[in-house]
Protein backbone atom coordinates (compact mmCIF):
# COMPACT_ATOMS: atom_id res chain seq x y z
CA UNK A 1 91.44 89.13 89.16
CA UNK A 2 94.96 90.56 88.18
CA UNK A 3 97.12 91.48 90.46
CA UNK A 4 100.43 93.45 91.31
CA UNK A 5 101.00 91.11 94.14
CA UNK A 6 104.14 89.32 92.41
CA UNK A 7 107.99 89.68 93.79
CA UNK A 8 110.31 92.19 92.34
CA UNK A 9 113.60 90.43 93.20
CA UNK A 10 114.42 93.85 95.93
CA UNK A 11 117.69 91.33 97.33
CA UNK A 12 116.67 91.32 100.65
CA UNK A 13 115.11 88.68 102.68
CA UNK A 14 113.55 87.11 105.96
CA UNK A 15 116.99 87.54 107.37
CA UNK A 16 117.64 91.04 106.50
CA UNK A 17 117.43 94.08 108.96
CA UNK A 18 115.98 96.87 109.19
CA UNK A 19 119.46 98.55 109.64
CA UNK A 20 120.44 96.75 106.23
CA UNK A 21 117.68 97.40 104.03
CA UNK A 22 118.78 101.28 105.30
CA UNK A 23 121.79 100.92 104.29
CA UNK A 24 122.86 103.87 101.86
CA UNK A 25 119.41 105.93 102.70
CA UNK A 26 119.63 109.16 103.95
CA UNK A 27 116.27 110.32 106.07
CA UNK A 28 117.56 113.78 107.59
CA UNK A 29 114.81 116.37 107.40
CA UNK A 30 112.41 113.71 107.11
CA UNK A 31 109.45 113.27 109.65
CA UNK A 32 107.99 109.65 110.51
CA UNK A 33 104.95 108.73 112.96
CA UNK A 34 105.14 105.06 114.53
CA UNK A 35 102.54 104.12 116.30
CA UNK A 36 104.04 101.69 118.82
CA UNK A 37 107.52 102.80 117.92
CA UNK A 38 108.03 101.91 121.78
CA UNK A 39 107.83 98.23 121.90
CA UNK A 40 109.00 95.24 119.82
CA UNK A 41 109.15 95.88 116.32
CA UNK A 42 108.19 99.46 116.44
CA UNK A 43 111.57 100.13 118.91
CA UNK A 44 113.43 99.07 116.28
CA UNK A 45 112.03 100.96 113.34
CA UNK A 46 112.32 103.99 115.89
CA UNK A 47 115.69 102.84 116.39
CA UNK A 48 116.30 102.33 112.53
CA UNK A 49 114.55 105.75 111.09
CA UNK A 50 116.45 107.92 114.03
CA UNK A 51 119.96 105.86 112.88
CA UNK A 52 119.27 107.53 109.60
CA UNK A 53 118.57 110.83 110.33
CA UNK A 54 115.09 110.91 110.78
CA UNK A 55 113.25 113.02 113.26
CA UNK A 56 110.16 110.10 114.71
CA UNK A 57 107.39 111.19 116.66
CA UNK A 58 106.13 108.17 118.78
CA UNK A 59 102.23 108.30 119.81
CA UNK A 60 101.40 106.12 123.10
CA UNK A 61 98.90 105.28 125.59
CA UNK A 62 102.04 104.54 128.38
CA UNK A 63 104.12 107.77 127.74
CA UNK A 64 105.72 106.96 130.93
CA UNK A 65 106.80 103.36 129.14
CA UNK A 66 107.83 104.46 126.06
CA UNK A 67 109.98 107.14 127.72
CA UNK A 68 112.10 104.47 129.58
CA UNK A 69 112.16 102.44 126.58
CA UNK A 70 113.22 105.25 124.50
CA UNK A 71 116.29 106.36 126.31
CA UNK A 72 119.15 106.46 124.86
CA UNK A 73 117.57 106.58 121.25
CA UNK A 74 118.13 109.54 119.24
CA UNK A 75 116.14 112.04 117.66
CA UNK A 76 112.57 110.71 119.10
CA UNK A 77 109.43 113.10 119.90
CA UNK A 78 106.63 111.06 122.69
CA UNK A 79 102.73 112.48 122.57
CA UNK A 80 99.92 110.34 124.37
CA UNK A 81 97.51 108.20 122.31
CA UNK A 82 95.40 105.65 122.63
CA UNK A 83 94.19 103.83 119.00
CA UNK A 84 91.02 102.63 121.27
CA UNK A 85 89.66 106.13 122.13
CA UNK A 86 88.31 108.03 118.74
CA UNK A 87 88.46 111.40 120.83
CA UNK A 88 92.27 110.41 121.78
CA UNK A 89 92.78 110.16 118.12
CA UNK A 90 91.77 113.02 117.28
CA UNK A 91 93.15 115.08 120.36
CA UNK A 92 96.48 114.05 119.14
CA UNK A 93 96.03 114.63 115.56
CA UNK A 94 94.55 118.24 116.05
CA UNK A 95 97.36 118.99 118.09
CA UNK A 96 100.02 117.42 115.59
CA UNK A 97 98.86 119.40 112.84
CA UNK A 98 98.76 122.56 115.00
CA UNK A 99 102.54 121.81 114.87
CA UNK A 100 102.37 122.95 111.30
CA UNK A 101 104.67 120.26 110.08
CA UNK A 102 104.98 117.84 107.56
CA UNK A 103 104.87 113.75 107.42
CA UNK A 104 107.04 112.19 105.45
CA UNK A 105 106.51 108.29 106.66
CA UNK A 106 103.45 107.13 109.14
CA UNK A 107 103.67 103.64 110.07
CA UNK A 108 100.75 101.92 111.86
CA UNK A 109 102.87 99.18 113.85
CA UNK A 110 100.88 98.95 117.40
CA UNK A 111 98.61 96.70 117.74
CA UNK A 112 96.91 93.52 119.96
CA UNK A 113 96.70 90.18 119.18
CA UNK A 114 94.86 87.31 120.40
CA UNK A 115 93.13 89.26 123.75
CA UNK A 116 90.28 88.23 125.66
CA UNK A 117 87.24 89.43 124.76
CA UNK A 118 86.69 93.35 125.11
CA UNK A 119 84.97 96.20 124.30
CA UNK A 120 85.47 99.48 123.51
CA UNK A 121 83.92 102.78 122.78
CA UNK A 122 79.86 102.24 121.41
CA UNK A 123 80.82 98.25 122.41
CA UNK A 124 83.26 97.17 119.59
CA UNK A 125 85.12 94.56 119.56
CA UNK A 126 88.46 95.74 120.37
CA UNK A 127 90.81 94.03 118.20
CA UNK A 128 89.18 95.60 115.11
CA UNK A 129 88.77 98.99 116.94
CA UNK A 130 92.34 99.16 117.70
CA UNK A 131 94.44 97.48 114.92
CA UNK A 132 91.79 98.89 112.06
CA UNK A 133 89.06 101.62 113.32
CA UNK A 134 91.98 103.35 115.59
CA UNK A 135 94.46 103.54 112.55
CA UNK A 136 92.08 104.19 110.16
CA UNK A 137 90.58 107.59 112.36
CA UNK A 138 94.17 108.65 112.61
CA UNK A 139 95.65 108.53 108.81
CA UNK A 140 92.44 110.42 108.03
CA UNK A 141 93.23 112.87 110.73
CA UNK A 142 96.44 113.44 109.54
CA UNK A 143 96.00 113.15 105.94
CA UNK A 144 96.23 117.03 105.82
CA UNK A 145 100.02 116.54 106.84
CA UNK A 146 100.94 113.92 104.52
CA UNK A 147 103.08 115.39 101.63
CA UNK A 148 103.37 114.28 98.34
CA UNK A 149 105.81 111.44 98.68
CA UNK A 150 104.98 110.11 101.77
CA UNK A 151 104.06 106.41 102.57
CA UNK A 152 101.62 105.49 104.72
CA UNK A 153 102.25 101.72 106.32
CA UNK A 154 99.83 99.16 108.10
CA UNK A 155 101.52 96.82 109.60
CA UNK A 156 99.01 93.23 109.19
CA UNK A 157 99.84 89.77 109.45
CA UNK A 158 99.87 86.17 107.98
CA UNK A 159 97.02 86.02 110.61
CA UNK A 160 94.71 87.38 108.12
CA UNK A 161 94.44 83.77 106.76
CA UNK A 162 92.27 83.25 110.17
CA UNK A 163 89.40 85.42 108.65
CA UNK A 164 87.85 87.32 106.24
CA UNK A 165 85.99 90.66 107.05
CA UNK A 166 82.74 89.50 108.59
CA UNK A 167 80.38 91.43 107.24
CA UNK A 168 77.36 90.09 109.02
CA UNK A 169 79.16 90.08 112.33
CA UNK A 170 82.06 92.48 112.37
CA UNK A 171 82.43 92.87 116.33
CA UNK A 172 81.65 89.09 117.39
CA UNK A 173 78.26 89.84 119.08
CA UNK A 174 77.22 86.25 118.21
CA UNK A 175 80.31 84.68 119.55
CA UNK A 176 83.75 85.56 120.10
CA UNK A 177 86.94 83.69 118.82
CA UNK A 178 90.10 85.77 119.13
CA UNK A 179 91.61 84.38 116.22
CA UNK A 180 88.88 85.44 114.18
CA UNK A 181 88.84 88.53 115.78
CA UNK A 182 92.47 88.78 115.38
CA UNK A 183 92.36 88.08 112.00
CA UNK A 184 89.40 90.11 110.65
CA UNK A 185 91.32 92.95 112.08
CA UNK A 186 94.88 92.13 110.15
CA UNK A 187 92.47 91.27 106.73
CA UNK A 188 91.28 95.20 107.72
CA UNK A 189 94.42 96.38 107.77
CA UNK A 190 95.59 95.21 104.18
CA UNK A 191 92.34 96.39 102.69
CA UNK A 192 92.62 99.33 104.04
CA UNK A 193 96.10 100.57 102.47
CA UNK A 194 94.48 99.16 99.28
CA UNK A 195 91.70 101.48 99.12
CA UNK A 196 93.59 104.22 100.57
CA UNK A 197 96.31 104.07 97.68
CA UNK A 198 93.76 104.08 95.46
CA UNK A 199 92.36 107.12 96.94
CA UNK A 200 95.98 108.83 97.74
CA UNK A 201 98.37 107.93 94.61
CA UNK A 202 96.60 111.31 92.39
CA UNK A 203 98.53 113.09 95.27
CA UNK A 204 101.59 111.60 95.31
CA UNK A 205 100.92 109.19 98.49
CA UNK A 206 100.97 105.92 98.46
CA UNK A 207 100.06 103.07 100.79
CA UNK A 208 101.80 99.13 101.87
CA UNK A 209 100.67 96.84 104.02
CA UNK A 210 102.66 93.81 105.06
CA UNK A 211 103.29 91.01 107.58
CA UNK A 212 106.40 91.20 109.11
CA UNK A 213 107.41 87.75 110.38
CA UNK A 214 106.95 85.71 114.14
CA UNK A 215 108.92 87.65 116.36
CA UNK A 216 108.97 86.83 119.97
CA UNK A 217 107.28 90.13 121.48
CA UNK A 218 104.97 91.21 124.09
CA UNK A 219 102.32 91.24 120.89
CA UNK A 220 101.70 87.70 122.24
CA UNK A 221 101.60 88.74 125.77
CA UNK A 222 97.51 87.27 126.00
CA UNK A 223 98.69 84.04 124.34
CA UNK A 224 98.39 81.10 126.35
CA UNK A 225 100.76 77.61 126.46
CA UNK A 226 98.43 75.62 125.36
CA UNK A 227 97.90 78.48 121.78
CA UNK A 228 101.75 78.42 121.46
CA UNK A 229 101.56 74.35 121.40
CA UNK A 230 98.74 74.69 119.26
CA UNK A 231 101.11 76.91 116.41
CA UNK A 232 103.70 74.97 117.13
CA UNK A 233 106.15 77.49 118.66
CA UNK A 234 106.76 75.35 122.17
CA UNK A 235 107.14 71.42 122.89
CA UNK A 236 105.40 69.71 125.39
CA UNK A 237 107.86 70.92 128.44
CA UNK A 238 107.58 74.75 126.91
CA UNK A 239 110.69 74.70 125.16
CA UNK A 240 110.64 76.77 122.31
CA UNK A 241 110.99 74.61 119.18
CA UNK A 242 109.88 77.29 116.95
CA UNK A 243 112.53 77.83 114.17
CA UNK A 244 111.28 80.31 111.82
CA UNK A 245 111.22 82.81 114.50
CA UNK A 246 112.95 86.36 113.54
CA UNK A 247 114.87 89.25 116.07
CA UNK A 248 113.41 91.94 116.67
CA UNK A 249 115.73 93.89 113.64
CA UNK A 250 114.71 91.43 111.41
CA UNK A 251 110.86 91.52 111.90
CA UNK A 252 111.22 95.52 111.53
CA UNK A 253 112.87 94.91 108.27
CA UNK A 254 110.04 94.82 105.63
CA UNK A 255 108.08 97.72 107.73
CA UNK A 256 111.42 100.40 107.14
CA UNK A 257 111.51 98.62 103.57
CA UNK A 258 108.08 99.93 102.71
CA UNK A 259 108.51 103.01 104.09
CA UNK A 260 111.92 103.70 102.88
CA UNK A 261 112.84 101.89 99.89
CA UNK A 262 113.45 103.47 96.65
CA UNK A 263 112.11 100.22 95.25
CA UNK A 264 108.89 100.62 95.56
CA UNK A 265 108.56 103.90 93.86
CA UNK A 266 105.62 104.15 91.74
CA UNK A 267 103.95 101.25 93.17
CA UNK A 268 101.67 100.94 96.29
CA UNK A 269 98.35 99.11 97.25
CA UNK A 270 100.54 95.85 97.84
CA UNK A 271 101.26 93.53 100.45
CA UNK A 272 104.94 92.71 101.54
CA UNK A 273 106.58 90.07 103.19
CA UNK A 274 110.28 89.47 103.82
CA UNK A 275 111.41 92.46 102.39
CA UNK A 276 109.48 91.82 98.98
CA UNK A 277 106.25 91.83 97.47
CA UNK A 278 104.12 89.01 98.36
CA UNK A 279 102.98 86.74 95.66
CA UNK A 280 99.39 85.67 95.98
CA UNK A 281 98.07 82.83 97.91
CA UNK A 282 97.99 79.17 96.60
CA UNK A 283 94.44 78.04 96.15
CA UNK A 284 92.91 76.87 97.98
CA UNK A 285 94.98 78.68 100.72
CA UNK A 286 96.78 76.21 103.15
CA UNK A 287 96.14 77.40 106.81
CA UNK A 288 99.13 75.54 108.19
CA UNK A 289 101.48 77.34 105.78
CA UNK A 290 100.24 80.74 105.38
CA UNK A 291 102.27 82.07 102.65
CA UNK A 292 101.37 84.98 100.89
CA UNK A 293 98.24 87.31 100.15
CA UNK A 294 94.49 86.11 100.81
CA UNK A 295 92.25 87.42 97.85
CA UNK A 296 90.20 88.31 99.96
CA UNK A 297 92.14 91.05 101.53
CA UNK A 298 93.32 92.60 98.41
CA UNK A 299 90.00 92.48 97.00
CA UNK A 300 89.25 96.56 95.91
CA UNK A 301 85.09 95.78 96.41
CA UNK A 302 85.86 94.51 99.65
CA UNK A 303 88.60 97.44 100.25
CA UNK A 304 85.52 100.36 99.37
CA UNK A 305 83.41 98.54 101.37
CA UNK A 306 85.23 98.77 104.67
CA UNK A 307 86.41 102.29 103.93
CA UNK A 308 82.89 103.16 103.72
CA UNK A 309 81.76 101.35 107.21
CA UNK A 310 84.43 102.83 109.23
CA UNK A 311 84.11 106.13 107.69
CA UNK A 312 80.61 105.44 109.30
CA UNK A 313 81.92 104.37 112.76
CA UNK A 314 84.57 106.52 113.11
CA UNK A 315 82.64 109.51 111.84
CA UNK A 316 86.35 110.47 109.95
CA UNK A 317 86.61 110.63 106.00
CA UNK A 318 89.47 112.95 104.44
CA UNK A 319 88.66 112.24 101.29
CA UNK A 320 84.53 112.57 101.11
């Protein structure tokens, strides 16, 4: 199939910031959600938007946490949610859009990796109810907010080379693997901004998706020594050997990029990496070296498809 996924030369890469790729934007008077916008990554879009004058609301299920981690940053707004509980979605939504204001920028950054088997809600598996059902509930939610302009980002991962959408098995009741599950849940995400820019660019919105690097966070906080070995991020003795690990600023970079950059005007329904477009990936894909987009996650069959199952488990469709 044709494609936009192909690199538009935007300048920056894996080494640039989000600070840098900022540089020369002016957000005051905008509005930006970030879900996780407490931890990792998401602290330092927080920390990135607020530099340059926007106003960030920051959703989370430890509002005690985020508030410590928050200190100090500037002009940052907590609320409680928690991505695993529909009717904490939509608690917070109703009472965001009782605020009567506008969103400019919502980035879906939190997320879990890798965790032990659980369950959640009618017994989902809780990777793809958090990173995917959780997200999905809340754009929806808010979609009345969103104004023409705004950008609506999922952060994904290179992890969605570990696994298609399952359609025959999405919540592991024949078996759990938490890479799978980890993956399925990251392939979700990209799909997802594909179908909703299709859905959302008549109005002005569009939609990204992206992996933003290997960043040493507590994303990886269920991983064990024996998976870092495995991806080769440790030695033997636990030393980390690792060398195409990014900061914290960097790994926010391509997030603030898609949400930010004049670049991408007029396009959407892509998947980024380092600060670019991602060009597709080679085939047959190489699991060791997971470089660039999966057809299968960009696929816009595959892309309805999901929209259409978790407007059925989620019960939330802004657009039907």
């Amino acid at each position: 199939m044709t494609t936009p996924q192909h690199k538009i030369g935007s300048g920056f890469g894996a080494t640039s910031t989000a600070a840098e790729v900022l540089a020369g934007i002016d957000l005051t008077g905008k509005l930006a959600i970030v879900t996780g916008g407490y931890s990792g990554i998401g602290l330092e879009t927080t920390r990135a938007l607020t530099s340059a004058g926007a106003h960030v609301v920051v959703p989370a299920r430890r509002v005690s946490t985020a508030s410590e981690a928050l200190a100090g940053v500037g002009d940052v707004e907590l609320d409680e949610l928690d991505l695993a509980d529909l009717s904490s979605v939509r608690v917070f939504a109703d009472r965001f859009l009782a605020s009567g204001r506008s969103i400019d920028m919502l980035i879906n950054s939190a997320g879990i990796m890798a965790c032990p088997e659980t369950r959640v809600g009618p017994g989902w598996e809780a990777q793809f109810a958090t990173n995917h059902l959780g997200h999905f509930a809340l754009v929806n939610r808010l979609w009345p907010a969103l104004v023409p302009g705004a950008r609506v980002v999922s952060v994904s991962s290179r992890g969605h080379y570990f696994s298609p959408i399952r359609w025959d098995d999405i919540h592991f009741e024949q078996g759990y693997d938490k890479w799978q599950a980890y993956g399925q849940s990251k392939t979700a995400n990209v799909l997802f901004a594909v179908h909703l820019d299709t859905l959302a660019r008549s109005r002005g919105i569009r939609a990204f998706s992206l992996h933003p690097g290997g960043i040493l966070t507590n994303l990886g906080r269920y991983m064990t020594e024996q998976d870092k070995l495995d991806l080769g991020m440790i030695d033997e003795s636990g030393n980390i050997i690792a060398t195409w690990f990014k900061t914290p600023e960097q790994g926010a970079a391509t997030q603030v990029w898609a949400a930010t950059s004049p670049q991408l005007a007029g396009l959407g329904g892509v998947y980024l990496e380092d600060c670019d477009i991602a060009e597709p990936a080679p085939v047959p894909a190489d699991i060791n070296n997971r470089v660039g987009i999966r057809d299968y996650a960009i696929d816009p069959n595959q892309a309805a498809r999901l929209w259409a199952l978790s407007t059925e488990l989620t019960g939330t469709n802004a657009f039907a």
